[in-house]
Protein backbone atom coordinates (compact mmCIF):
# COMPACT_ATOMS: atom_id res chain seq x y z
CA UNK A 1 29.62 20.59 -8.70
CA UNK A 2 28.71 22.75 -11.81
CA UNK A 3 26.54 21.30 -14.31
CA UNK A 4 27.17 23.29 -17.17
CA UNK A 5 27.98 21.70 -20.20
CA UNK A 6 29.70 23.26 -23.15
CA UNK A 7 27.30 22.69 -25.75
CA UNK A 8 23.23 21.82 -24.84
CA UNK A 9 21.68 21.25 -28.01
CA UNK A 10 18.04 22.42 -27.89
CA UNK A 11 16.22 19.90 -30.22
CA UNK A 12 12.74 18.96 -28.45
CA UNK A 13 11.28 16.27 -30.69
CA UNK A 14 12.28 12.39 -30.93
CA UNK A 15 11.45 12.48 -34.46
CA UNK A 16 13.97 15.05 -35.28
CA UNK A 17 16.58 12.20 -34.50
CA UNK A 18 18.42 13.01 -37.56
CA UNK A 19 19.29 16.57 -36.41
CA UNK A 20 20.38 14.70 -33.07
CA UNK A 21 22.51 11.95 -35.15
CA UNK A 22 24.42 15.26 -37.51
CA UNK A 23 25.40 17.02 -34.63
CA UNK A 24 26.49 14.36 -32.79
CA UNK A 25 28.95 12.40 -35.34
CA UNK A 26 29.22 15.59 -37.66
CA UNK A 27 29.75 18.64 -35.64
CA UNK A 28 30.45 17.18 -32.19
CA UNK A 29 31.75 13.95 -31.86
CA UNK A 30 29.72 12.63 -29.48
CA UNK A 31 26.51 13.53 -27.22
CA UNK A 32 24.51 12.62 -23.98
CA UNK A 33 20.81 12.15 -25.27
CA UNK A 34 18.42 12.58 -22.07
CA UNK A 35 14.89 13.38 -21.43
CA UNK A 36 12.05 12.07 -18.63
CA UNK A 37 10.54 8.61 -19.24
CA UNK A 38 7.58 8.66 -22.72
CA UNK A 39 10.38 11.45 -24.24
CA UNK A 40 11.20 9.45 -26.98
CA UNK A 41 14.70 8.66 -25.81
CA UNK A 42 15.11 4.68 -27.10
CA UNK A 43 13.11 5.55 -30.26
CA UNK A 44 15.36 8.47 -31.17
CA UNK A 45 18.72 6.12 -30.52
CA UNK A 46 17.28 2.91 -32.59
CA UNK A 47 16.44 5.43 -35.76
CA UNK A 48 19.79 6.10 -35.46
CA UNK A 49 21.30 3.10 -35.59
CA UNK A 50 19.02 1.68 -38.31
CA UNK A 51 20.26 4.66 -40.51
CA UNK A 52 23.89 3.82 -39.84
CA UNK A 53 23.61 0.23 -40.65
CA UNK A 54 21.03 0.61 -43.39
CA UNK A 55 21.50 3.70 -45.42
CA UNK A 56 24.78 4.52 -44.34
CA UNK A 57 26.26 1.06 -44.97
CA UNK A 58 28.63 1.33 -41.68
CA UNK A 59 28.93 -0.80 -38.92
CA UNK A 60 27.82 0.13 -35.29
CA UNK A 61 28.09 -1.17 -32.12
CA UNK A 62 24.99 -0.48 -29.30
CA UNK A 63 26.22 -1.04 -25.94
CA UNK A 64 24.46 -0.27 -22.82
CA UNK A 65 25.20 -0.25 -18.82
CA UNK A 66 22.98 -3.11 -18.22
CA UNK A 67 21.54 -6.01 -19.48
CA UNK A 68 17.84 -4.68 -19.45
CA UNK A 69 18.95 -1.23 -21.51
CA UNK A 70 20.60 -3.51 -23.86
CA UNK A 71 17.78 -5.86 -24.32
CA UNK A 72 15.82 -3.09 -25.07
CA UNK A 73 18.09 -1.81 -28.17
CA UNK A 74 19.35 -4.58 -29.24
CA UNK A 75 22.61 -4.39 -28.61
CA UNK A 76 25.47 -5.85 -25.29
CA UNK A 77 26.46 -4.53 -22.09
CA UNK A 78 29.45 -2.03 -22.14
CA UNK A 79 31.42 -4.40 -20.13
CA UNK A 80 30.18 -7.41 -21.81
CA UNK A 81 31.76 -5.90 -24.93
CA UNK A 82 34.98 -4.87 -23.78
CA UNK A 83 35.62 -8.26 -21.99
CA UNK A 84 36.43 -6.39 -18.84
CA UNK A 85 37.88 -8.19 -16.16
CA UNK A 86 38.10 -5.63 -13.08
CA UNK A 87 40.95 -5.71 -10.86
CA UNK A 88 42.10 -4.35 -7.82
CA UNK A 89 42.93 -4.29 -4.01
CA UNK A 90 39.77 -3.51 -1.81
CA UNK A 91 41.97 -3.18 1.15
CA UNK A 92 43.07 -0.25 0.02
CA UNK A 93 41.29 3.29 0.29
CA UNK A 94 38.80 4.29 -2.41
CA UNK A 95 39.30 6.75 -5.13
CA UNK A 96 39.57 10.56 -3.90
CA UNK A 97 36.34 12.85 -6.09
CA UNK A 98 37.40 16.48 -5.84
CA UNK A 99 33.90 16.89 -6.05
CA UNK A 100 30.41 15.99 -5.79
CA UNK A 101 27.45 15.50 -7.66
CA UNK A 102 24.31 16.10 -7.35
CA UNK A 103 23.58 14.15 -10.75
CA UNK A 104 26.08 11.29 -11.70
CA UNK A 105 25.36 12.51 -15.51
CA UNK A 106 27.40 15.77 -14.64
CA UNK A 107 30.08 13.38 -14.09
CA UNK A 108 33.58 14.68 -15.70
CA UNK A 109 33.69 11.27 -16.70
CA UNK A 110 30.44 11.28 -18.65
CA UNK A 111 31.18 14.45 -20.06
CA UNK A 112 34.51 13.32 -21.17
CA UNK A 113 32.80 10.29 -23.26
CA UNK A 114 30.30 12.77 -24.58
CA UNK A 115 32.68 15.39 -25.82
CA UNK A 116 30.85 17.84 -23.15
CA UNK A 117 27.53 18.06 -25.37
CA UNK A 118 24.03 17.02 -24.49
CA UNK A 119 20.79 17.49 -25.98
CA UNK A 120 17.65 17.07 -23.47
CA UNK A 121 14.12 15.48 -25.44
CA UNK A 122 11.47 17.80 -24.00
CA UNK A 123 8.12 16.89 -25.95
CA UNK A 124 5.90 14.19 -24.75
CA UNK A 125 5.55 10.66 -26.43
CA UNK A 126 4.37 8.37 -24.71
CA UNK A 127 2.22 8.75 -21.86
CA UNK A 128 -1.58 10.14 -21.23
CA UNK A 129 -1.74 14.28 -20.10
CA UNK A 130 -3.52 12.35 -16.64
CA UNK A 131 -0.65 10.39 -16.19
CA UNK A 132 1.94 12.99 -16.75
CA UNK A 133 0.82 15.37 -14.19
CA UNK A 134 0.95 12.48 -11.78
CA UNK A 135 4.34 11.77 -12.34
CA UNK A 136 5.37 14.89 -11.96
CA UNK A 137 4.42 15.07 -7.99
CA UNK A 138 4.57 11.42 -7.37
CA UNK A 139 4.88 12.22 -3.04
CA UNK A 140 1.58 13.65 -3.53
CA UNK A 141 -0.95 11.56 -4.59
CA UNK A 142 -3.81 9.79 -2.92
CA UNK A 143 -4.14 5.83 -3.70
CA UNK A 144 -7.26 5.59 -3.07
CA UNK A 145 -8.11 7.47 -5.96
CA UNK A 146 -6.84 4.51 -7.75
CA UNK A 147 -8.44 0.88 -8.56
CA UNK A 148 -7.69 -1.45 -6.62
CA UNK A 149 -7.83 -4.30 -9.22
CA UNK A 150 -6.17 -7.81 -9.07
CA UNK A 151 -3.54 -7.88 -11.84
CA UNK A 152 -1.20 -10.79 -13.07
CA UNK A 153 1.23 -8.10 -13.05
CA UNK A 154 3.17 -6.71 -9.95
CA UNK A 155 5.64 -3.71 -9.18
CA UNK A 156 6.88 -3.37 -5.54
CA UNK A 157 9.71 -2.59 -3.47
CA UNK A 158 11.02 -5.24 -1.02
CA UNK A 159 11.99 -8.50 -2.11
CA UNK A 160 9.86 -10.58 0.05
CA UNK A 161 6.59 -8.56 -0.79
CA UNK A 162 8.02 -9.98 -4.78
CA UNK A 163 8.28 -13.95 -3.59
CA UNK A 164 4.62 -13.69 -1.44
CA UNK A 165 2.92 -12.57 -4.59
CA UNK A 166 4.35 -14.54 -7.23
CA UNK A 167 3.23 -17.76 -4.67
CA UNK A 168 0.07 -16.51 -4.80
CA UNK A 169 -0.80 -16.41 -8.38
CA UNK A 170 1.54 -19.45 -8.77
CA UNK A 171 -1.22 -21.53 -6.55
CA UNK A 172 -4.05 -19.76 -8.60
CA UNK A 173 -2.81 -20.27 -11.71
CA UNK A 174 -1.51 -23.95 -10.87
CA UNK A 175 -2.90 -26.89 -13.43
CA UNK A 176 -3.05 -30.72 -12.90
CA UNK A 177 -0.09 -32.15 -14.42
CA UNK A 178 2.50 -28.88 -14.21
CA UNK A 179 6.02 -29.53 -12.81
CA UNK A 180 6.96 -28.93 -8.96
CA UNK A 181 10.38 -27.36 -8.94
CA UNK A 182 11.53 -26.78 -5.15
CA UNK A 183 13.74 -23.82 -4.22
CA UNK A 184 17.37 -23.78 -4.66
CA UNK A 185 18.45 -22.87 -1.10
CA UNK A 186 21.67 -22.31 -2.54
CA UNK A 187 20.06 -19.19 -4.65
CA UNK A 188 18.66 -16.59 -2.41
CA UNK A 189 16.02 -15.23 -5.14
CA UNK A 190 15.03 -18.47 -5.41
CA UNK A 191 11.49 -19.90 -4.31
CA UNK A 192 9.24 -23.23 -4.83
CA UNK A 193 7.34 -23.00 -7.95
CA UNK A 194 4.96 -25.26 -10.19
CA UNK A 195 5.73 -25.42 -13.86
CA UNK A 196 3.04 -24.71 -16.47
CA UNK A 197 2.39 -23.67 -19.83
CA UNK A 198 2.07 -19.45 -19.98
CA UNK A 199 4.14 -18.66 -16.96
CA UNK A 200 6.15 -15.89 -16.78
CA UNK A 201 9.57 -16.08 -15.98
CA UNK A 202 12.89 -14.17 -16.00
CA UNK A 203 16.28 -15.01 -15.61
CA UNK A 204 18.23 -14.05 -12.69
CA UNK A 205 21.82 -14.69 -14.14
CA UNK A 206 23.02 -14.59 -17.36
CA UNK A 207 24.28 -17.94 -18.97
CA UNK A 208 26.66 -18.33 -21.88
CA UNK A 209 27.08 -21.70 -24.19
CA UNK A 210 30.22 -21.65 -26.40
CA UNK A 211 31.07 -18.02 -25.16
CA UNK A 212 27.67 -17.41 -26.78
CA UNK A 213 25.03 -15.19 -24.92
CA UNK A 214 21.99 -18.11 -24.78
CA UNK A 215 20.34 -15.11 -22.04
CA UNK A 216 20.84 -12.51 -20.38
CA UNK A 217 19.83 -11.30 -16.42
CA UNK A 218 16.69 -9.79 -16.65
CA UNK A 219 15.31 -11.14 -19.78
CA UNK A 220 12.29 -12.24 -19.43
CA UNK A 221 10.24 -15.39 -20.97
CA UNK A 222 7.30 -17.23 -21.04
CA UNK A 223 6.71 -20.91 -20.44
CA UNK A 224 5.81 -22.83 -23.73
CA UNK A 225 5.89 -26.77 -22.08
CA UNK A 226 8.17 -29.12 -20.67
CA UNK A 227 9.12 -32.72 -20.94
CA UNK A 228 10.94 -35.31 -18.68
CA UNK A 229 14.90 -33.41 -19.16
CA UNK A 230 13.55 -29.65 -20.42
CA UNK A 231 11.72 -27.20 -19.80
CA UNK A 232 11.09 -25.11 -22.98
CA UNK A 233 10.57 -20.85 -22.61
CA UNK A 234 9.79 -18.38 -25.61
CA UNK A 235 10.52 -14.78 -25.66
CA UNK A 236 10.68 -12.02 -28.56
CA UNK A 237 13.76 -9.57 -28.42
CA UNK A 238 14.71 -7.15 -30.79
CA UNK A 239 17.30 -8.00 -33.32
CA UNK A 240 20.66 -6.08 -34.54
CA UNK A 241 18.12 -4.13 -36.82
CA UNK A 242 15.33 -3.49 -34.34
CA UNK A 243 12.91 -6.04 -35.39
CA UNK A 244 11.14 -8.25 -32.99
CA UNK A 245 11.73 -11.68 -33.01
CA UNK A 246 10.68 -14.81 -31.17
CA UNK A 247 13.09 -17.34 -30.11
CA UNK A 248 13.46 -20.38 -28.00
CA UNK A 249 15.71 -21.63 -24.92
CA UNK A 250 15.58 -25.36 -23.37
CA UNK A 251 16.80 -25.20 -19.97
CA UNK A 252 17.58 -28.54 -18.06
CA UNK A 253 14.79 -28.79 -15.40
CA UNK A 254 17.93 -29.47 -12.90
CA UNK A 255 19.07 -26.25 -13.88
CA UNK A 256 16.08 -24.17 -13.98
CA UNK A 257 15.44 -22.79 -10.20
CA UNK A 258 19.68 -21.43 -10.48
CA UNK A 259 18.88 -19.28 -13.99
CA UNK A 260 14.97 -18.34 -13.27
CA UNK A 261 12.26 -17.27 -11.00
CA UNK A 262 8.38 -16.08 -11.43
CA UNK A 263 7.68 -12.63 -12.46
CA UNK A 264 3.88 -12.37 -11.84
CA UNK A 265 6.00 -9.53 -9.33
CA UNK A 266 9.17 -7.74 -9.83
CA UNK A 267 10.51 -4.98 -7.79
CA UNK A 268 10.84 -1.63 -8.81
CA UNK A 269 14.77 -1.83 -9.56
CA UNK A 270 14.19 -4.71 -11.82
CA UNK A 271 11.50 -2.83 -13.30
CA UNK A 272 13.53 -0.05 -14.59
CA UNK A 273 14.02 0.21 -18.15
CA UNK A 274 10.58 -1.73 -19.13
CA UNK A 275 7.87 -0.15 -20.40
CA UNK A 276 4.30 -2.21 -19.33
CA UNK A 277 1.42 -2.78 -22.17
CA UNK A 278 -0.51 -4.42 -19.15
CA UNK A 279 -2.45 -3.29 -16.26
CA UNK A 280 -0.74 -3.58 -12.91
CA UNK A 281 -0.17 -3.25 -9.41
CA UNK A 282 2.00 -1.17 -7.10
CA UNK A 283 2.85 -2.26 -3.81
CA UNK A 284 4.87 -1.39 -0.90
CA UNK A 285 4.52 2.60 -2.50
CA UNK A 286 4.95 4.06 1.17
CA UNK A 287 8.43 2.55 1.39
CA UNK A 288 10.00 4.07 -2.00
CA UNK A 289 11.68 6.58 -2.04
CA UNK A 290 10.64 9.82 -4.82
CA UNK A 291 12.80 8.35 -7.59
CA UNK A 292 11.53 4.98 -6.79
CA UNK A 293 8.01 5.76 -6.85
CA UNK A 294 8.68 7.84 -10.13
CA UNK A 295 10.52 4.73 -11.55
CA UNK A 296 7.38 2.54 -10.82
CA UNK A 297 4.86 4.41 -12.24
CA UNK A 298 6.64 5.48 -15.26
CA UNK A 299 6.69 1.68 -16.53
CA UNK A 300 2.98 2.58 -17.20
CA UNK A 301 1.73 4.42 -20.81
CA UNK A 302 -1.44 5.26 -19.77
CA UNK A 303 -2.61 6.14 -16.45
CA UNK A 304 -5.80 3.73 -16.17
CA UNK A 305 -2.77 1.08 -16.39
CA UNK A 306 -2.08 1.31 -12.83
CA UNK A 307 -3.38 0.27 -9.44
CA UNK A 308 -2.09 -0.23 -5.77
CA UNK A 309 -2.57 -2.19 -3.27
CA UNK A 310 -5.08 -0.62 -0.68
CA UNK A 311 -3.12 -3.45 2.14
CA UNK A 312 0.36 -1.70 2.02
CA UNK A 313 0.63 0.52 4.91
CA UNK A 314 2.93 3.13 4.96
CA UNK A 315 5.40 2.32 7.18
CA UNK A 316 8.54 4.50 7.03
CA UNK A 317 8.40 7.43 7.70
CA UNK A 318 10.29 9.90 5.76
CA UNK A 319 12.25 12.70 7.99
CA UNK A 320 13.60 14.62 5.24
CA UNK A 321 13.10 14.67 1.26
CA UNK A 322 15.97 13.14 0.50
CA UNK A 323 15.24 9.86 1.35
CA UNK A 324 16.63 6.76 -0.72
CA UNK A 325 16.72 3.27 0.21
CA UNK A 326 19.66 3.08 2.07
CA UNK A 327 19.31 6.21 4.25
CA UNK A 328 19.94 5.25 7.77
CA UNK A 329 17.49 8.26 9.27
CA UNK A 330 14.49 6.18 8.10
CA UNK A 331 12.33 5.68 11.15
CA UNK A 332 10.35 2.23 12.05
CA UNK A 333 6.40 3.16 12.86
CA UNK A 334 4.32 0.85 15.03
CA UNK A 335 2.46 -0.34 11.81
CA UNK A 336 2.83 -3.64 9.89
CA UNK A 337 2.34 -4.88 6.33
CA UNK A 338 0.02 -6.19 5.86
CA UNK A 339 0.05 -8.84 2.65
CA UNK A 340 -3.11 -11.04 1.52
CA UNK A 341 -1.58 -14.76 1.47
CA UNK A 342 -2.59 -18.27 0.93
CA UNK A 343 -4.36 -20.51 4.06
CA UNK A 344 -3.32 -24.00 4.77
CA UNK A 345 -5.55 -26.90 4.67
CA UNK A 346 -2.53 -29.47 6.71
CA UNK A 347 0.38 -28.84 8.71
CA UNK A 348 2.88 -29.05 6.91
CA UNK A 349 4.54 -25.84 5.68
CA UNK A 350 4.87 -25.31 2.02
CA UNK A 351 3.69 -22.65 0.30
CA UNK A 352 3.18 -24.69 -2.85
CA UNK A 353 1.62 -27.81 -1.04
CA UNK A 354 -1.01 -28.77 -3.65
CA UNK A 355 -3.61 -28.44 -0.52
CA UNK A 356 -3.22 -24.86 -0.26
CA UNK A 357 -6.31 -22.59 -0.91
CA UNK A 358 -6.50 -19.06 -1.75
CA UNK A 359 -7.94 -17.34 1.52
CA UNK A 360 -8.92 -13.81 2.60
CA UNK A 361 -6.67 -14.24 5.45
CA UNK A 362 -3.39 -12.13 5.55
CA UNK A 363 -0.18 -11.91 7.14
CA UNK A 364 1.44 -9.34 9.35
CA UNK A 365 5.19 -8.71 8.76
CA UNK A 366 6.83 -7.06 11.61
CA UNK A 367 8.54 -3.91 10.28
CA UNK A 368 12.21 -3.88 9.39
CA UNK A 369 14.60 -0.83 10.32
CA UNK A 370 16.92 -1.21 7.25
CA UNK A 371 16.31 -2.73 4.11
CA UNK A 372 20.24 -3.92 3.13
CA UNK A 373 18.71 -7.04 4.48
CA UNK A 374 20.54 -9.61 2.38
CA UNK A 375 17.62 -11.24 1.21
CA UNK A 376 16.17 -8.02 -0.15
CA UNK A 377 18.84 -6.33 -1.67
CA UNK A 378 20.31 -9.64 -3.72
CA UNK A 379 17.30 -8.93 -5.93
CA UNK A 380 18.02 -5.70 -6.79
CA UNK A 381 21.87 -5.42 -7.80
């Protein structure tokens, strides 16, 4: 399918976002703004609506595909907004495309909404020169030219790689007195987890109160305290206007394991859409595919942010360059992963047993063929 557009604006900067906002509203009536991660491309849309609201006068709605994009601009999901309520008969055959697409943004669809007119940010923002060149050949780069530092903060790719680590520093970071909240093994993300002041969580579902948003999947808090009914979580969010702001949710403690989980790990699909001020760690980088491994590194703004994992083995096997994580010509090697993990002082088996000890010992995990295991892919949708 043809990606030409009928009008590509050819404005390079984020801070010339009031060129972007005249010819969209003024001359066009609508446009897709795009550029690579560090372009500029949230900055440029939340200038925009501040002038609408505040020296224009008008109202405007921000809406965004997903609860983390929205989070990030202050504004609801598309569907959240139009109180959609799909519908249909899945017994039936699937829509006929006339065409394919190499890039969903060439969609007719997407055109349609943007009146055929895009404009593509081009000049650098955010990121470190070191760290741009490395994104821009992310198959090709050694690991071991990287630290291998223990950080609180964790990117990887398969789901059970996310619940091993977050056990980990949950043990570590594990006080007298903090709250022991077993799994809910009606909630597949869900995993046994002590309670304490400082840790980070994020919700898993959204939950409304009084058709009121109280938060949203993917938001992510921090642990303030608890008490014998509540357990009681901070976060800061931007409001309508942009401006960070701190707020507070109590969650009932019977509640908490359906709405949250750790986030000392997240995997790269949850990841996307953040931007990290921390250092961190990459795992399970041989398994992504390109846009994954793009996707996780890009959450960094400086290079010396990031490190990997020297344990993850690189299992699969690419046998061609279009590989994606549901690509059935992925091929199982004779290695294993290999993750560090906790040693048991009893015999009883319970990864939050408050006899555990940190060890040097690890675990071997047989590889897996496929990943639309169940367990790994409820994460990620």
């Amino acid at each position: 399918m043809s990606s030409v557009w009928d009008h590509n604006l050819r404005i390079a900067d984020s801070s010339e976002w009031k060129s972007i906002f005249n010819n969209c509203l003024e001359r066009y009536g609508g446009l897709l703004l795009q550029g690579d991660a560090g372009k500029g491309k949230t900055y440029a849309a939340k200038c925009i609506i501040n002038y609408i609201r505040n020296e224009l006068n008008e109202k405007v709605e921000v809406l965004a595909p997903t609860n983390k994009a929205a989070l990030n601009i202050g504004g609801q999901t598309i569907h959240s907004f139009l109180k959609m309520t799909p519908s249909g008969d899945d017994k039936q055959i699937p829509p006929v495309e006339d065409d394919t697409y190499d890039d969903y943004f060439d969609h007719l669809s997407i055109k349609f909404l943007c009146n055929n007119t895009r404009n593509t940010l081009t000049v650098l923002k955010r990121y470190d020169e070191d760290l741009y060149n490395v994104l821009c050949d992310v198959d090709n780069i050694n690991i071991k030219d990287f630290s291998a530092t223990e950080n609180r903060v964790n990117i990887c790719y398969f789901n059970n790689t996310r619940k091993k680590i977050n056990s980990l520093w949950n043990a570590k970071e594990n006080v007298e007195g903090s709250l022991f909240i077993p799994e809910d093994i009606e909630e597949e993300q869900s995993q046994n987890m002590y309670i304490y002041p400082n840790l980070p969580v994020i919700a898993v579902k959204s939950r409304k109160v009084d058709n009121n948003l109280l938060f949203a999947n993917a938001e992510e808090f921090t642990v303030v305290d608890f008490d014998e009914e509540y357990i009681f979580l901070d976060n800061v969010q931007p409001d309508i206007n942009g401006i960070p702001k701190k707020y507070s949710v109590d969650i009932p403690i019977n509640d908490f394991n359906k709405y949250f989980t750790m986030v000392y790990a997240i995997t790269t699909h949850k990841a996307q859409g953040s931007t990290f001020t921390k250092d961190f760690t990459v795992w399970d980088y041989g398994q992504m595919s390109t846009k994954l491994r793009y996707t996780a590194l890009s959450r960094a703004k400086k290079i010396t942010q990031i490190s990997f994992s020297q344990n993850t083995k690189d299992i699969i096997k690419r046998t061609d360059d279009k590989d994606d994580i549901n690509n059935n010509s992925l091929d199982v090697s004779t290695e294993n992963i290999i993750i560090p993990v906790m040693k048991k002082t009893n015999d009883k088996d319970d990864i939050n047993n408050n006899s555990l000890d940190v060890s040097t010992e690890n675990v071997i995990i047989p590889v897996m063929k496929k990943t639309n295991d169940k367990d790994d892919n409820y994460w990620d949708r």
